[in-house]
N, C-alpha and C. Protein backbone atom coordinates (compact mmCIF):
# COMPACT_ATOMS: atom_id res chain seq x y z
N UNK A 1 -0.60 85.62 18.53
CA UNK A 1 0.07 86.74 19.15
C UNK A 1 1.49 86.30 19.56
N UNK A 2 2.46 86.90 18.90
CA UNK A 2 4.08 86.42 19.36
C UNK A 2 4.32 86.65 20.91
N UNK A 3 3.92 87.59 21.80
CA UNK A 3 4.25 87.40 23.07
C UNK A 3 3.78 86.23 23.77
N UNK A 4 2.69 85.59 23.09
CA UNK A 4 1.92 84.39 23.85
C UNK A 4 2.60 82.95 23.07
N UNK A 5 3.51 83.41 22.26
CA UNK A 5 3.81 82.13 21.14
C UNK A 5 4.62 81.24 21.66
N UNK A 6 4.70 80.10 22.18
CA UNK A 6 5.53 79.29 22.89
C UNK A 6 6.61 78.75 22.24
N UNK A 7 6.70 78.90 21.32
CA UNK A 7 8.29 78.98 20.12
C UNK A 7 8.87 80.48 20.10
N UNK A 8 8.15 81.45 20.03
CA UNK A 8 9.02 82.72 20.23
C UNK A 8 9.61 82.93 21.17
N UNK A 9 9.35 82.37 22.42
CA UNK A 9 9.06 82.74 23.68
C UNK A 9 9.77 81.08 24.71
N UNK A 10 10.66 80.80 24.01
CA UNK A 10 11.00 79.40 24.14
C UNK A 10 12.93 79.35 25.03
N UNK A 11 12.37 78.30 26.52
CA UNK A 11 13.80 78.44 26.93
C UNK A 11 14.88 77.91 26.05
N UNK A 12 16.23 78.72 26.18
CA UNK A 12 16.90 78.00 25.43
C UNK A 12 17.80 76.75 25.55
N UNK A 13 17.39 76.81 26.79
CA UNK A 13 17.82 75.03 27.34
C UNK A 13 17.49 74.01 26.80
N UNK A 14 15.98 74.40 25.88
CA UNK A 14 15.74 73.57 25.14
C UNK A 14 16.13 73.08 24.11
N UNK A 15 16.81 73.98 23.26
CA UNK A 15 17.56 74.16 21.92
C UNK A 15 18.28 73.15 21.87
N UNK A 16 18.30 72.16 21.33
CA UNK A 16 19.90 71.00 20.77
C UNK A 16 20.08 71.49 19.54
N UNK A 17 20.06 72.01 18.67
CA UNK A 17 20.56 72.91 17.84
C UNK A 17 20.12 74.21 16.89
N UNK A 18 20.98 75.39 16.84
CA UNK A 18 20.62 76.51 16.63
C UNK A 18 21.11 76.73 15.22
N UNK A 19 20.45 77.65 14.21
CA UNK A 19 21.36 77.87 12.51
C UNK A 19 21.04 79.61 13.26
N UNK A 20 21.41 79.54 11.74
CA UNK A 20 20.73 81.41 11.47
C UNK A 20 19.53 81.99 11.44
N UNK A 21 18.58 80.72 10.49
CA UNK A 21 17.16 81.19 10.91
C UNK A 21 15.92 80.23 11.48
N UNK A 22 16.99 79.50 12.22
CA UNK A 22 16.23 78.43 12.50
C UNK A 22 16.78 77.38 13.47
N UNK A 23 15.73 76.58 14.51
CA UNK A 23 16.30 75.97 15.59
C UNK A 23 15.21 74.50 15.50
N UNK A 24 16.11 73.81 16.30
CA UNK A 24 15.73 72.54 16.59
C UNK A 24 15.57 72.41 18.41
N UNK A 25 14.03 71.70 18.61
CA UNK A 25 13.76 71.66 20.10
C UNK A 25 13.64 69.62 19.75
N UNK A 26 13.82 69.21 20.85
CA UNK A 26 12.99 68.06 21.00
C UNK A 26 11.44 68.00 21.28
N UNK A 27 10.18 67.60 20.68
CA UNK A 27 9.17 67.71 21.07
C UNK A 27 8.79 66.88 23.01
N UNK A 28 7.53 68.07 22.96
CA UNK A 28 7.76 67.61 24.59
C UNK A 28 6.72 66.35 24.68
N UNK A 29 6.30 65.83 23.22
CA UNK A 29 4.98 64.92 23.12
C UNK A 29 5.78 64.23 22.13
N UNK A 30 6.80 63.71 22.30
CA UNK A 30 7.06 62.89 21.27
C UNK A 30 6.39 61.24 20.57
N UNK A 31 6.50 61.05 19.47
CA UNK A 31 5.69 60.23 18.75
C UNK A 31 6.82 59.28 18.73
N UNK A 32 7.95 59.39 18.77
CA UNK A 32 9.16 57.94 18.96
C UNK A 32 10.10 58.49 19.37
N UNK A 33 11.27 57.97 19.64
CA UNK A 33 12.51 58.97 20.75
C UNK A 33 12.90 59.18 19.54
N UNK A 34 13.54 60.77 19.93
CA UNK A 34 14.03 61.36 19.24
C UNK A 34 12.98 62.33 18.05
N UNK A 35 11.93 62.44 18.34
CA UNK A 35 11.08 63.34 18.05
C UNK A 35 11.36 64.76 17.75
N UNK A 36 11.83 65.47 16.77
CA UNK A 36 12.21 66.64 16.88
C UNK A 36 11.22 67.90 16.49
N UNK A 37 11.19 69.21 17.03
CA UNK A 37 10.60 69.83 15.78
C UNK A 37 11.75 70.90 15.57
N UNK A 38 11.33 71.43 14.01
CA UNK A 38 12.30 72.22 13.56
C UNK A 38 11.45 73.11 13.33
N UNK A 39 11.97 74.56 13.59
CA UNK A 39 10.85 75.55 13.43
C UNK A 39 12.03 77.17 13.63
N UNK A 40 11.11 77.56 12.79
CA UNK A 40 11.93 79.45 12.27
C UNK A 40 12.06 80.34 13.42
N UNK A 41 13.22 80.63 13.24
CA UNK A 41 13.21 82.08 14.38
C UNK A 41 11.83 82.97 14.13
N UNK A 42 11.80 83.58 12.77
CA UNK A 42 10.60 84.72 13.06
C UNK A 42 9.44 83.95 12.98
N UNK A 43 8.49 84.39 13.73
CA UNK A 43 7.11 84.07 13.77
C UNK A 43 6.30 84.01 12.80
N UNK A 44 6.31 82.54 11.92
CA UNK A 44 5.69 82.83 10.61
C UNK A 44 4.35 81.84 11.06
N UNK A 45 3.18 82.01 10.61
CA UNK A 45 1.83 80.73 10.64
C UNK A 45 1.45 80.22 9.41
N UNK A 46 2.12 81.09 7.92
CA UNK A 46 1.86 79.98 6.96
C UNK A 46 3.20 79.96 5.59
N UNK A 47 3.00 78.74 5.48
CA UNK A 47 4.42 78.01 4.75
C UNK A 47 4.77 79.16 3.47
N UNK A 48 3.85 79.92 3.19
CA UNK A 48 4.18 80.77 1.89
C UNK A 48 4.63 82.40 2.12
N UNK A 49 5.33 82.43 3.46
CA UNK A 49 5.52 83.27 4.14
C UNK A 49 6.90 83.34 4.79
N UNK A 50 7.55 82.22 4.79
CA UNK A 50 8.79 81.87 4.38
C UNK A 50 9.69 82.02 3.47
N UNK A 51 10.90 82.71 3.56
CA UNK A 51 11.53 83.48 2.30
C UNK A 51 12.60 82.36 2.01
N UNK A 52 13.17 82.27 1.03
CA UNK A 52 13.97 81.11 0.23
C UNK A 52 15.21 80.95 1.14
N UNK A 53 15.27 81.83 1.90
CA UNK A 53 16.67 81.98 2.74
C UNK A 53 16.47 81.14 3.96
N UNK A 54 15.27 81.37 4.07
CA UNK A 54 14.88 80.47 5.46
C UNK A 54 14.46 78.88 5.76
N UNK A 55 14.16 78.90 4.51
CA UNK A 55 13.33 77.40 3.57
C UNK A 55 14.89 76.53 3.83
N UNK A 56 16.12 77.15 2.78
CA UNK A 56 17.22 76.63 2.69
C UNK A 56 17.83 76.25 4.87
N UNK A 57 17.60 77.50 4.74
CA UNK A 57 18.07 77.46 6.61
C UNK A 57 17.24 76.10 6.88
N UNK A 58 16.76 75.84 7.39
CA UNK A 58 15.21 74.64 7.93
C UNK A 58 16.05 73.46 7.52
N UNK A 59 16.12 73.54 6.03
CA UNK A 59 16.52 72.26 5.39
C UNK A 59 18.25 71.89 5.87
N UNK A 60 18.63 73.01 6.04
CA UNK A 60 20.24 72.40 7.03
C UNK A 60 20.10 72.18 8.06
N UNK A 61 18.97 72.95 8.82
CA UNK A 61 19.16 72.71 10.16
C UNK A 61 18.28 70.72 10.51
N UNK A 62 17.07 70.14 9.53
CA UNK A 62 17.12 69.59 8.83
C UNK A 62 17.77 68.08 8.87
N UNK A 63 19.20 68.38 8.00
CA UNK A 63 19.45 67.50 7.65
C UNK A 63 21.01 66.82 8.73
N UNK A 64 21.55 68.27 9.59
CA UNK A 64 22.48 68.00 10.58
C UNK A 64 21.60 67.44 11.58
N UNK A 65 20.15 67.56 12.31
CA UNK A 65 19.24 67.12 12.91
C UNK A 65 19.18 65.84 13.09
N UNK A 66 18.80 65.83 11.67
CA UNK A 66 18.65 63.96 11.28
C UNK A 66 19.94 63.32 11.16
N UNK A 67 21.06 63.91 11.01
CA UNK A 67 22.08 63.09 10.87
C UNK A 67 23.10 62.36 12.38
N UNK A 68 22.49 63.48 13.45
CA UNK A 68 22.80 63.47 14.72
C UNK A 68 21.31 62.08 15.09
N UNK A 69 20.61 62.54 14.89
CA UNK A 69 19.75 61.22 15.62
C UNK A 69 20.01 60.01 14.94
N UNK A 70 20.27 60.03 13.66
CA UNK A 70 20.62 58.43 13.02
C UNK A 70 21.51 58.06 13.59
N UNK A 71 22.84 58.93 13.36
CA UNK A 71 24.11 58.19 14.78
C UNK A 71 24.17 58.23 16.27
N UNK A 72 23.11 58.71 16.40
CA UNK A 72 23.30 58.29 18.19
C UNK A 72 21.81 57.55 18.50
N UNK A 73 20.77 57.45 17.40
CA UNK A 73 19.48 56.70 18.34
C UNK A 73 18.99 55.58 17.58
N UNK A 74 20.53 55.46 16.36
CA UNK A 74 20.03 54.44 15.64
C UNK A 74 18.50 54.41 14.62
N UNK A 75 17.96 55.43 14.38
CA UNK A 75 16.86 55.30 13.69
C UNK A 75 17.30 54.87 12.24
N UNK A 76 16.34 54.28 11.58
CA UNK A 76 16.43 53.73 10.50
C UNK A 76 15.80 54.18 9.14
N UNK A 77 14.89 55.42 10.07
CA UNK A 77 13.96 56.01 8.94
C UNK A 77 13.83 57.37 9.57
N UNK A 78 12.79 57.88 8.86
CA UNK A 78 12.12 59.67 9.12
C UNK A 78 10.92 59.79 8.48
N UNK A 79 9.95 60.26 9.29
CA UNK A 79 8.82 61.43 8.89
C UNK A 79 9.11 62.84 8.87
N UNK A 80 8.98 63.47 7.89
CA UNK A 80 8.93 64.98 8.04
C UNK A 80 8.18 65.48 7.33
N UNK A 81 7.74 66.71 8.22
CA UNK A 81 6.45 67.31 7.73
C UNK A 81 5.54 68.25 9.03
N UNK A 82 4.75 68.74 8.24
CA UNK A 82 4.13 69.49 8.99
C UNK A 82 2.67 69.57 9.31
N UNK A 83 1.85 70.04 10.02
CA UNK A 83 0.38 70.05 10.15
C UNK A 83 0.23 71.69 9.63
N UNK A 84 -0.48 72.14 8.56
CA UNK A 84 -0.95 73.51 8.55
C UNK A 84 -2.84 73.26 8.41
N UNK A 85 -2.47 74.45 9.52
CA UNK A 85 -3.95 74.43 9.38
C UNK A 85 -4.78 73.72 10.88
N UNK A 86 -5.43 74.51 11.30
CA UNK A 86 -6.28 73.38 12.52
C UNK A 86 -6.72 72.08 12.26
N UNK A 87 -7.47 71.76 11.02
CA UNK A 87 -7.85 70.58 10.75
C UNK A 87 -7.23 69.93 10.84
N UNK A 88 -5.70 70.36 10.42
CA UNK A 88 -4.50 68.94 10.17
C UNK A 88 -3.65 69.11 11.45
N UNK A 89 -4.32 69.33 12.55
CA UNK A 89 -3.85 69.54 13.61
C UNK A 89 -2.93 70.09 14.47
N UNK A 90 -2.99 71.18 13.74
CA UNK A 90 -1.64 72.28 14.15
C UNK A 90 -2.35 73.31 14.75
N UNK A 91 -1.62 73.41 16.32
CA UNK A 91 -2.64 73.36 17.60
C UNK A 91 -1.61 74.50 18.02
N UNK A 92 -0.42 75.06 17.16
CA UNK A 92 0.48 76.44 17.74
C UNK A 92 0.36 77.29 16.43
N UNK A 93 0.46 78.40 16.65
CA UNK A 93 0.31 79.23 15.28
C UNK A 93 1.67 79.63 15.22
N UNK A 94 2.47 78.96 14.94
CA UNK A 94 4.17 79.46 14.65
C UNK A 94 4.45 78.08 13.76
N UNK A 95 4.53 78.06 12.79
CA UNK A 95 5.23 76.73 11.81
C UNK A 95 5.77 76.23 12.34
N UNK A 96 6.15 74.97 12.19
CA UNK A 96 7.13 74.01 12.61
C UNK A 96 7.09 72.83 12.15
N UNK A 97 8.33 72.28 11.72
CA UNK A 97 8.11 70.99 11.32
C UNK A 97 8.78 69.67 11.85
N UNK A 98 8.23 68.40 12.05
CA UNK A 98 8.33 67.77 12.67
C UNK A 98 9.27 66.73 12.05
N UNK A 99 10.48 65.86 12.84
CA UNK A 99 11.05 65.25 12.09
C UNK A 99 10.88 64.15 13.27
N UNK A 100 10.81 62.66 12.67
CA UNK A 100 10.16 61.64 13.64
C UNK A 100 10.79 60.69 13.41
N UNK A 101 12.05 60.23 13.80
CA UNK A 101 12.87 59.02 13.45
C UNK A 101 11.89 57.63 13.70
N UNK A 102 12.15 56.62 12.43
CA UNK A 102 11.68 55.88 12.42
C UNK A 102 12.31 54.81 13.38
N UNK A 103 11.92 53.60 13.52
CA UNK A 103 12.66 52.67 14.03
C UNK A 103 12.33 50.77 13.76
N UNK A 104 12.21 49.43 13.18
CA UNK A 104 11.94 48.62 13.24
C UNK A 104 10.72 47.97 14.14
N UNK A 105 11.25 48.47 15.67
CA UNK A 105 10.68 48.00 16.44
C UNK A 105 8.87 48.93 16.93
N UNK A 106 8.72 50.07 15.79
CA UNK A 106 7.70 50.92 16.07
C UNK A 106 6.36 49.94 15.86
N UNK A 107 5.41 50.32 16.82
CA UNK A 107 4.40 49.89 17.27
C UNK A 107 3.67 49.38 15.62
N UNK A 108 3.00 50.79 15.25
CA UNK A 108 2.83 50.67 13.96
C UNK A 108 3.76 50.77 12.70
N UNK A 109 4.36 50.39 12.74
CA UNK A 109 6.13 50.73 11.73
C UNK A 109 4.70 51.01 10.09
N UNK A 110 4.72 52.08 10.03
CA UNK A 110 4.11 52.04 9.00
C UNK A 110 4.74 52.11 7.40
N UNK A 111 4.08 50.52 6.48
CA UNK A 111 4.72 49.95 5.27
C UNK A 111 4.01 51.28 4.50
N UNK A 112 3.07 51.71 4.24
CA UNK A 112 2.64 53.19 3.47
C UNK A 112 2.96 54.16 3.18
N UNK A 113 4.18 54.44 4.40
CA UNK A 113 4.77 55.56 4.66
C UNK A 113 3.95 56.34 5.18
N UNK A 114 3.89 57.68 5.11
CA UNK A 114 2.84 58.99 5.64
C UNK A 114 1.59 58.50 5.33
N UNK A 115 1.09 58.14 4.81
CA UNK A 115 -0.26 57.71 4.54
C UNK A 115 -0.57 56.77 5.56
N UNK A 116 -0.14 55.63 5.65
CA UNK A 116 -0.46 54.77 6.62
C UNK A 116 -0.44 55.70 8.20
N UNK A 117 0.51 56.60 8.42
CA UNK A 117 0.75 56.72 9.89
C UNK A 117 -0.61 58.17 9.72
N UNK A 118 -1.01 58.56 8.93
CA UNK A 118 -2.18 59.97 8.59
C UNK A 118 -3.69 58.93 9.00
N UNK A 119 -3.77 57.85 8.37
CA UNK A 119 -4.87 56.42 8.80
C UNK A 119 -4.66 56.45 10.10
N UNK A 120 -4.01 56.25 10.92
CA UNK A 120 -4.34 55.71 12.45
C UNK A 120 -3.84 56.53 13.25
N UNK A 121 -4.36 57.94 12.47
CA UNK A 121 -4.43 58.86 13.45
C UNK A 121 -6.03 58.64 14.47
N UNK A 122 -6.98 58.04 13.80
CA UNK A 122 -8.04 57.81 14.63
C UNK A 122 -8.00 57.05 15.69
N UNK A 123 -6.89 56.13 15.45
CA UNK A 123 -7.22 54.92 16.54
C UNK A 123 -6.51 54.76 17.43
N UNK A 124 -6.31 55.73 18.41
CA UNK A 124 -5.42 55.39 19.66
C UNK A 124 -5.96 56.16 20.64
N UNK A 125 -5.88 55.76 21.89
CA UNK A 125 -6.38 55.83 23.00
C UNK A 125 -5.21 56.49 23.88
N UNK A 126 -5.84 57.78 24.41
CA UNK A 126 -5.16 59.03 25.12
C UNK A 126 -4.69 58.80 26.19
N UNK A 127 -4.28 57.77 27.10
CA UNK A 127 -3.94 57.17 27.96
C UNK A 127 -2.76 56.37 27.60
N UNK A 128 -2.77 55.16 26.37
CA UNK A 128 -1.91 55.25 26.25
C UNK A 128 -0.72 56.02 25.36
N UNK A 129 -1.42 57.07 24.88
CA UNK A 129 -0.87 57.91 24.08
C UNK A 129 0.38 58.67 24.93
N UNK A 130 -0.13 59.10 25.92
CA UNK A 130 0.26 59.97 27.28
C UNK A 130 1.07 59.00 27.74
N UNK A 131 1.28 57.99 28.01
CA UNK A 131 2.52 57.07 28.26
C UNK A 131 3.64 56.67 27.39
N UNK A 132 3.53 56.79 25.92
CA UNK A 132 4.17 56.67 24.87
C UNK A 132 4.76 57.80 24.99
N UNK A 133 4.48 59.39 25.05
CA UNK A 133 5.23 60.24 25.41
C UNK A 133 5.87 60.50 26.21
N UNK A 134 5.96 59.72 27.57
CA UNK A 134 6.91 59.55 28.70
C UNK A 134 8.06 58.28 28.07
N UNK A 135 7.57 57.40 27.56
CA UNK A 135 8.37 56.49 27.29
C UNK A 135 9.38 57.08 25.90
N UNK A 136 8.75 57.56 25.32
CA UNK A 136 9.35 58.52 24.30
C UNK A 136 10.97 59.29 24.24
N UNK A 137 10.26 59.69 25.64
CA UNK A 137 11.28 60.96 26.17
C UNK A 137 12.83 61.01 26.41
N UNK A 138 13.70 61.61 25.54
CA UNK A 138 15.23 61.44 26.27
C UNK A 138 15.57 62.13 27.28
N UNK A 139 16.28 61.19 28.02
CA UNK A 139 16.56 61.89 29.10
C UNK A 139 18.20 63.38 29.16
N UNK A 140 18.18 63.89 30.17
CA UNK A 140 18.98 65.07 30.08
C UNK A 140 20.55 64.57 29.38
N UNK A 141 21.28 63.44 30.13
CA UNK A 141 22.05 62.99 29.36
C UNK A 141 22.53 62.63 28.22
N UNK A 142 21.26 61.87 27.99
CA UNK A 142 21.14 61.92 26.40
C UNK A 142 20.97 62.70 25.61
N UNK A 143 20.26 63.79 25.49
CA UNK A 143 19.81 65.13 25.47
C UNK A 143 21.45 66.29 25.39
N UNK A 144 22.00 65.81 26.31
CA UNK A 144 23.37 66.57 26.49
C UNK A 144 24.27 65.62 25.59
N UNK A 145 24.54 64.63 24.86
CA UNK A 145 24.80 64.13 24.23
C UNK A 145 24.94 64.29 22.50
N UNK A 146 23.34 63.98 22.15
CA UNK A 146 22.98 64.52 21.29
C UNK A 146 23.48 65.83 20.74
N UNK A 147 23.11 66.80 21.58
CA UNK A 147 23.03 68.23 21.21
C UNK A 147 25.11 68.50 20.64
N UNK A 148 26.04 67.61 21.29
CA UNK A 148 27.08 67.18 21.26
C UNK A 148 27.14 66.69 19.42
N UNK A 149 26.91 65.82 19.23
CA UNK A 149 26.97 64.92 18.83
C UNK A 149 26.44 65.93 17.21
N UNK A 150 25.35 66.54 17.13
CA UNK A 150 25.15 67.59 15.72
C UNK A 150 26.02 68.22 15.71
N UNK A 151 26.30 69.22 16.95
CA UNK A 151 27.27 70.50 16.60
C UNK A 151 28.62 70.20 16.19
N UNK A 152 29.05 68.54 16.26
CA UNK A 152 30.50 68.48 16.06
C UNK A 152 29.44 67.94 14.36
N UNK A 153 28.86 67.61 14.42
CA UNK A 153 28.60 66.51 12.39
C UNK A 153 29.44 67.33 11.25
């Protein structure tokens, strides 16, 4: 239901960057700093429901995203991608996709790529999971920085 959708329905304080059909939030559970998700203005829940205009939108909003976190957080890599579907753990019904700067120093720096980091999704413990997302987290400065730092790329 879009009135209950927490991406439709999303402050815009959150926003570090906005396109035409499409915005970038920082996740509030991030998996390494600089955790982003990228996700559509209209309320879509499956990927084939997305019109070519919007696909293209995503992919700029995308690639100025990633180009702002490589120069200011130093990442060295990226995951991107999405969960569809409950099984694959997509726990909001509004698309979105996740962009996850890599870094050297990551816990599991996974050599597999997506495969390896999809494997140890079993094995971590929610405690310290829940601290990795505080430690995760940029702060407002940085945050005010960043959001700086795309809109001029």
């Amino acid at each position: 239901m879009i009135n209950k959708c927490p991406f439709c329905n999303l402050d815009k304080d959150r926003v570090i960057f906005e396109n035409i059909h499409s915005y970038a939030i920082l996740d509030i559970y991030p998996v390494t700093k600089g955790h982003t998700l990228i996700i559509p203005k209209r309320h879509i829940f499956k990927l084939e429901d997305l019109n070519d205009e919007e696909v293209t939108d995503i992919f700029e909003t995308f690639k100025k995203v990633k180009n702002g976190i490589e120069n200011f957080l130093n990442a060295m890599g990226f995951n991107f991608g999405l969960n569809l579907g409950e099984v694959s753990g997509q726990s909001i019904e509004h698309i979105h996709f996740h962009l996850i700067p890599r870094y050297r120093e990551d816990k599991n720096f996974p050599d597999g790529g997506i495969r390896k980091v999809a494997m140890k999704l079993t094995e971590f413990n929610l405690k310290d999971l829940k601290s990795k997302w505080i430690e995760n987290r940029l702060n407002d400065e940085e945050i005010k920085k960043l959001k700086e730092l795309i809109v001029n790329l």
